[in-house]
N, C-alpha and C. Protein backbone atom coordinates (compact mmCIF):
# COMPACT_ATOMS: atom_id res chain seq x y z
N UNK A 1 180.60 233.26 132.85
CA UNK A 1 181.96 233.33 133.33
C UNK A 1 182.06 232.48 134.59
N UNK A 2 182.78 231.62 134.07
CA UNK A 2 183.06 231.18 135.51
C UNK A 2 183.88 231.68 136.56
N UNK A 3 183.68 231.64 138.07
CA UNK A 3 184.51 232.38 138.96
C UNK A 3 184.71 231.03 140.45
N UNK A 4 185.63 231.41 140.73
CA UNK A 4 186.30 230.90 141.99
C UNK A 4 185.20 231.05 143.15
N UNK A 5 184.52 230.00 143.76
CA UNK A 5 184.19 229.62 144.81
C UNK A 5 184.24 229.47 145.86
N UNK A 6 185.17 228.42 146.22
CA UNK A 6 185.50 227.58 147.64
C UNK A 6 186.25 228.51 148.04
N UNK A 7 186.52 228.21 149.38
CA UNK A 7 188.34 228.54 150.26
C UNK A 7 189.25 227.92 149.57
N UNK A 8 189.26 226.72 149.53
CA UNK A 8 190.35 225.61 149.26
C UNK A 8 190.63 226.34 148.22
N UNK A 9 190.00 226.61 147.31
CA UNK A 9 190.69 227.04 145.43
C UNK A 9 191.11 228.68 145.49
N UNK A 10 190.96 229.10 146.55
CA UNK A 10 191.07 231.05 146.63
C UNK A 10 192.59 230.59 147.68
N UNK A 11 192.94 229.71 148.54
CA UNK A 11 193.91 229.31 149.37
C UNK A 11 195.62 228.49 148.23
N UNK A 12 194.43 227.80 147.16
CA UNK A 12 195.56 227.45 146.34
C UNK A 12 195.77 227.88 145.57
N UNK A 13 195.09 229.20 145.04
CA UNK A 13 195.49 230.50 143.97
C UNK A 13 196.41 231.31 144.97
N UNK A 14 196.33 231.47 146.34
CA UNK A 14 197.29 232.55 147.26
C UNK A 14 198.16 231.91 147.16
N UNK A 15 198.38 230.64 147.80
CA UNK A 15 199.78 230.53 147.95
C UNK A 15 200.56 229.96 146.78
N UNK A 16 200.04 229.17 145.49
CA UNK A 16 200.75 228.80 144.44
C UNK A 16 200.94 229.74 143.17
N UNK A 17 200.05 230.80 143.21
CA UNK A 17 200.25 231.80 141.83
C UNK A 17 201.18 232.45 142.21
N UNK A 18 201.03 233.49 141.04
CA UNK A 18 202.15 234.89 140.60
C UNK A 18 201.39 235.50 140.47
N UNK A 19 201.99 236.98 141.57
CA UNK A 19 201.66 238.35 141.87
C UNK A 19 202.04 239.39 140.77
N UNK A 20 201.02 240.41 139.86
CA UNK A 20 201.18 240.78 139.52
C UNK A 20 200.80 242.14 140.30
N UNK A 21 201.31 243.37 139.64
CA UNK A 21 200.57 244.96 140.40
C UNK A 21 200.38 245.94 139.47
N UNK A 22 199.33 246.54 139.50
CA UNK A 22 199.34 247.82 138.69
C UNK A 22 198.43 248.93 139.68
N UNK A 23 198.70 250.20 139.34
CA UNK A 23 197.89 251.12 140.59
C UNK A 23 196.68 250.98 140.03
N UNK A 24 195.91 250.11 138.88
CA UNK A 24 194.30 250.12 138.91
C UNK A 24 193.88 248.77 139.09
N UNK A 25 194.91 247.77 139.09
CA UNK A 25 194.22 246.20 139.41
C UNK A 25 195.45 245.80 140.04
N UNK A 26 195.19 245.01 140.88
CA UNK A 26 196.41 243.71 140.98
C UNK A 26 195.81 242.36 140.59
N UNK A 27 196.54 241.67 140.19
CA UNK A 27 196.05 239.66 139.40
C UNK A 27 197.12 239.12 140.53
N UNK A 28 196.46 238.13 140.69
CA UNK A 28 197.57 236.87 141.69
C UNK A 28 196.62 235.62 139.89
N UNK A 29 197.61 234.53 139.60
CA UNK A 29 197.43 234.24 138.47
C UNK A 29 198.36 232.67 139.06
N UNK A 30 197.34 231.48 138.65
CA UNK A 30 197.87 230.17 138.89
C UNK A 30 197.33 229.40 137.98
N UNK A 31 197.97 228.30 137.79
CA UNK A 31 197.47 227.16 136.75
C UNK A 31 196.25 226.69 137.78
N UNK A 32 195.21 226.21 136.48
CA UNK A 32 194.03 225.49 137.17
C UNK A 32 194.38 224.04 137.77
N UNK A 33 193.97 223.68 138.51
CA UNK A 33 193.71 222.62 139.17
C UNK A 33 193.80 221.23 137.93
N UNK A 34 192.67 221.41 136.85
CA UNK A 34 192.75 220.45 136.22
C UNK A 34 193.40 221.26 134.46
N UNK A 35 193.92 220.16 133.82
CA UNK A 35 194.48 220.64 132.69
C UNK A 35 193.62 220.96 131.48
N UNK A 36 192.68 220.46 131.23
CA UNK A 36 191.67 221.04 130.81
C UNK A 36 190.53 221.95 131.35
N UNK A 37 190.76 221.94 132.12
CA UNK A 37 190.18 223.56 132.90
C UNK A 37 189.51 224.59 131.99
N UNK A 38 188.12 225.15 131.68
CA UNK A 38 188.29 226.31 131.51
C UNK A 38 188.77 227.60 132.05
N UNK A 39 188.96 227.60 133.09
CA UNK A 39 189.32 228.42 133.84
C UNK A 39 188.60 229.09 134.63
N UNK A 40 188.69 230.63 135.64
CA UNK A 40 187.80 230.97 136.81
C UNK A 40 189.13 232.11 136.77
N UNK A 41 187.59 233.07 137.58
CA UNK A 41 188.46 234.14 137.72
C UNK A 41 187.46 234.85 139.02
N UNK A 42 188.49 235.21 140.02
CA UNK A 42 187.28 235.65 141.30
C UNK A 42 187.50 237.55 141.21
N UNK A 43 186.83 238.20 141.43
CA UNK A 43 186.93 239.55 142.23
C UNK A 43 186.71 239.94 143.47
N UNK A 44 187.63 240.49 144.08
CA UNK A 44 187.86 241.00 145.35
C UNK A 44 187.93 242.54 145.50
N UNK A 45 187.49 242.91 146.16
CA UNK A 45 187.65 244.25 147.17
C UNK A 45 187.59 244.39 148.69
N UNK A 46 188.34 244.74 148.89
CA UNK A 46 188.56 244.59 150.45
C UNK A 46 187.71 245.79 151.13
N UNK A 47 187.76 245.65 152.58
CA UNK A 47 186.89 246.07 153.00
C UNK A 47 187.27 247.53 153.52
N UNK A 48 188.78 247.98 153.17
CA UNK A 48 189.72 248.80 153.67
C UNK A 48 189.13 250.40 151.98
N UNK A 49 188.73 249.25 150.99
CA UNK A 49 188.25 250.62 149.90
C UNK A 49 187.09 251.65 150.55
N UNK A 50 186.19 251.01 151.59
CA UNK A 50 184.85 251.68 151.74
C UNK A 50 184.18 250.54 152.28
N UNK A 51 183.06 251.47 152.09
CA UNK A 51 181.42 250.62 152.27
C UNK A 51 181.08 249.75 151.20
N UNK A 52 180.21 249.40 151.51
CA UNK A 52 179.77 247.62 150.41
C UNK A 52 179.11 249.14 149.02
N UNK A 53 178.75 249.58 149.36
CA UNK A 53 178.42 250.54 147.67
C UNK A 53 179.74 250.73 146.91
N UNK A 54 180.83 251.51 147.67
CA UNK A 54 181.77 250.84 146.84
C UNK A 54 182.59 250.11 146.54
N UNK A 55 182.57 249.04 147.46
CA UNK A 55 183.52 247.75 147.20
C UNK A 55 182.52 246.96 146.20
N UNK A 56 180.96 247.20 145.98
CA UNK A 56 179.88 246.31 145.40
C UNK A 56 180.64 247.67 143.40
N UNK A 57 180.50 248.48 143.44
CA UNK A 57 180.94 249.50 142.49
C UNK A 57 182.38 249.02 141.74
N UNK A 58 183.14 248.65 142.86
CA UNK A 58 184.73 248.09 142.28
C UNK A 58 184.51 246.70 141.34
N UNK A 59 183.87 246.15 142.30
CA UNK A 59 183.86 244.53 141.60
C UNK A 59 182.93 244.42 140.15
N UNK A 60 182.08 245.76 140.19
CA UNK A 60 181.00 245.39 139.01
C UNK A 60 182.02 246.05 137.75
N UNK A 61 183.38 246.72 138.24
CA UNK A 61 183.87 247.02 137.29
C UNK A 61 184.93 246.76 136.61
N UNK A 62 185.57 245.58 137.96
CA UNK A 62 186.21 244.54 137.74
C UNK A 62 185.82 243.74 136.18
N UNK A 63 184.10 242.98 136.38
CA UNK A 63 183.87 242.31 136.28
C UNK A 63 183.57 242.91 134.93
N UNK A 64 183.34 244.01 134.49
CA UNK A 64 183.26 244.42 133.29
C UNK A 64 184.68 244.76 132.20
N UNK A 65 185.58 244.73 132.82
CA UNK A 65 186.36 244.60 132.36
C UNK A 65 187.35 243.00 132.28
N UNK A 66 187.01 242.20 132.66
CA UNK A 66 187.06 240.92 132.82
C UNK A 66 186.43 240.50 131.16
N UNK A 67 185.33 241.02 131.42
CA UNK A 67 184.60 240.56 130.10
C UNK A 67 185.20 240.90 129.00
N UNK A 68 185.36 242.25 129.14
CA UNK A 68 185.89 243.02 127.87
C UNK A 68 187.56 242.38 127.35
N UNK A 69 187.72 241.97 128.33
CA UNK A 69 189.39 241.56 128.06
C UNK A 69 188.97 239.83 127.87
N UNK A 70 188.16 239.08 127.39
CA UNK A 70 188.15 237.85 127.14
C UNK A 70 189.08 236.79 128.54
N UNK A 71 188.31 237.30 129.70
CA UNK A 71 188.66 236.24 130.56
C UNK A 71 187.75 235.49 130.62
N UNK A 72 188.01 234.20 131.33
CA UNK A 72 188.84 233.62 132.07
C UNK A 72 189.46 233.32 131.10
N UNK A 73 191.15 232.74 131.35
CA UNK A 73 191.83 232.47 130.71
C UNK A 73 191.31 230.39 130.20
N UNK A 74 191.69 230.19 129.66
CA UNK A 74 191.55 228.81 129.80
C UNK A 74 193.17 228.12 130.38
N UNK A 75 192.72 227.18 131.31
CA UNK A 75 193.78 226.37 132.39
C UNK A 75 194.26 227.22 133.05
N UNK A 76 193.69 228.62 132.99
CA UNK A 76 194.59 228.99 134.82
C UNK A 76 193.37 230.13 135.65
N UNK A 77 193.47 230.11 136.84
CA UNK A 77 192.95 230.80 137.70
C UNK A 77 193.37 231.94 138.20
N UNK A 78 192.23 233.03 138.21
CA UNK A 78 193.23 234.56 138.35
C UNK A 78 192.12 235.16 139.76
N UNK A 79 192.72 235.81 140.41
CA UNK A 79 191.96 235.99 141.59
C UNK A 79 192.61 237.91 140.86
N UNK A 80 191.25 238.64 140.65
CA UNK A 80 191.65 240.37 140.08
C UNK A 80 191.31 240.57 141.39
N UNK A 81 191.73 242.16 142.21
CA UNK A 81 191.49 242.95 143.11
C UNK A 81 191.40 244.11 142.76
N UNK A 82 190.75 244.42 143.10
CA UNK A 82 190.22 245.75 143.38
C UNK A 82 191.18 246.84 143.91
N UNK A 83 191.81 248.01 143.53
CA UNK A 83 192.35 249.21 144.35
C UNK A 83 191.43 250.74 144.31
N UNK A 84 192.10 251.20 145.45
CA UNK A 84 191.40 252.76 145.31
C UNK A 84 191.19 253.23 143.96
N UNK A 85 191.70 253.12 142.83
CA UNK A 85 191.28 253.72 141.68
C UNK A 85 190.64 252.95 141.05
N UNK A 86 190.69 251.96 141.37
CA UNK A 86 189.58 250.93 140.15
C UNK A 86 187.88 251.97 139.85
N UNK A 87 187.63 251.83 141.17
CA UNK A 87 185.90 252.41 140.68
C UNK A 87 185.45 253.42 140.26
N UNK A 88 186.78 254.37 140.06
CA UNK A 88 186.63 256.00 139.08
C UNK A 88 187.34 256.04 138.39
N UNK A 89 187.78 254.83 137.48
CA UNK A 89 188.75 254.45 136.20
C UNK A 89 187.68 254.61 135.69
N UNK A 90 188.19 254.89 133.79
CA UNK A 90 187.01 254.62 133.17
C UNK A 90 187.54 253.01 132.05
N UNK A 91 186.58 252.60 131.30
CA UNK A 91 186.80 251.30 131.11
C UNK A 91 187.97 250.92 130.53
N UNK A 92 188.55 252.13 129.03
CA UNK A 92 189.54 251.94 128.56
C UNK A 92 190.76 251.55 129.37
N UNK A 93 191.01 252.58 129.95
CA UNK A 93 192.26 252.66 131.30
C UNK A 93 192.16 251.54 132.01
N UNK A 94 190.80 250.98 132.30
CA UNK A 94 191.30 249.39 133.01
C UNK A 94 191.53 248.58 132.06
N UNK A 95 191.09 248.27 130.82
CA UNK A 95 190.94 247.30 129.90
C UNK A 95 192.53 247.46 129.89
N UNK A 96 193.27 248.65 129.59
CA UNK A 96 194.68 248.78 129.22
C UNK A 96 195.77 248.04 130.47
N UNK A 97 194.92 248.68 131.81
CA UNK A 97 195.99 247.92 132.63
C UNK A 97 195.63 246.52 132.88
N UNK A 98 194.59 245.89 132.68
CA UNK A 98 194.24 244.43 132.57
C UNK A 98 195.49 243.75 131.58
N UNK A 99 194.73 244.18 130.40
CA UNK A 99 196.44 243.37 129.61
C UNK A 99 197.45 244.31 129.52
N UNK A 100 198.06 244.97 130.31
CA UNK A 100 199.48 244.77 130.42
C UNK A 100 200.06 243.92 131.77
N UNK A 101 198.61 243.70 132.57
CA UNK A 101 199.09 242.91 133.25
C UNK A 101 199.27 241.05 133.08
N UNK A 102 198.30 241.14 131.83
CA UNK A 102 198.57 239.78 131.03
C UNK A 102 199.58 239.58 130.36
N UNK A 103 199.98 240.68 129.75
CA UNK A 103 201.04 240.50 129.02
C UNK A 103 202.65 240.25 129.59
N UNK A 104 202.42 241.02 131.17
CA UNK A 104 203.85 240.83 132.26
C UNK A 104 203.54 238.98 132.19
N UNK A 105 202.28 238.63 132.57
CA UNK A 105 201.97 236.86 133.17
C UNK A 105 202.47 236.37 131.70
N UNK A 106 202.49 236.94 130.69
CA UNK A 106 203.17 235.56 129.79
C UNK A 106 201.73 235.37 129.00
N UNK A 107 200.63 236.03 129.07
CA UNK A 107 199.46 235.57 128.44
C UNK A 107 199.40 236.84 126.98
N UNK A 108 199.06 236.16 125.76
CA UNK A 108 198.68 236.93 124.79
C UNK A 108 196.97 237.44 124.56
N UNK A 109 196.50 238.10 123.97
CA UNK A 109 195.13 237.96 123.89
C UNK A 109 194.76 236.50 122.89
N UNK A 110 195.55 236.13 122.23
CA UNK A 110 195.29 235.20 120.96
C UNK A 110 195.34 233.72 122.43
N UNK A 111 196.33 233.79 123.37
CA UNK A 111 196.31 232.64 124.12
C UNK A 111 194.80 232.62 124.92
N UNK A 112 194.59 233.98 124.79
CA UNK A 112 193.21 233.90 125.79
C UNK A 112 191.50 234.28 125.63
N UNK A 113 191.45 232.75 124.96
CA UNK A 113 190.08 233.14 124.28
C UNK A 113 189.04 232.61 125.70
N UNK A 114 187.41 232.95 125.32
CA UNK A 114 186.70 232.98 126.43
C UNK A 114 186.73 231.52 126.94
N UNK A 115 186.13 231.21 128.10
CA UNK A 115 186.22 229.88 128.61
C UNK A 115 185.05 229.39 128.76
């Protein structure tokens, strides 16, 4: 899986994407940089959830549900976050609010095969 790196590309996913929200994830969601892009997808947890056990707990479950939902998208960049309920969700319940939050962005599962 590829994931987001630099500043520069986490700075031009903030200020050029679309904010999505749900009380178990939020997506900020932008076109990639290049048009053939496979795409990138970063996880975040802030430092306001806890200690690094569970902000390190949020992201591994982020990241499992990332998988399960066939990200990255191909040609766009999604920066997922982490909320207070992410890390005592269980997988279904995120997998569910993952795509409905794809489905608000305009993405189908058929548009979003792995990258």
């Amino acid at each position: 899986m590829n994931t987001i790196k630099s500043k520069q590309d986490f700075e031009r996913v903030f200020t050029h994407g679309k904010r999505y929200n749900h009380p178990l994830i939020r997506m900020i969601i932008c076109d990639a940089s290049d048009k053939g892009d496979p795409g990138r997808v970063a996880f975040v947890a802030a430092k306001r959830l806890g200690c690094a056990v569970v902000r390190n707990r949020s992201k591994r479950v982020l990241r499992a549900t990332a998988q399960a939902c066939a990200l990255p998208v191909v040609g766009k960049d999604l920066i997922l976050f982490a909320t207070p309920r992410t890390r005592v969700s269980r997988p279904d319940e995120m997998c569910r609010a993952l795509r409905s939050l794809m489905k608000r962005a305009g993405l189908t599962m058929e548009e979003a095969p792995r990258g």
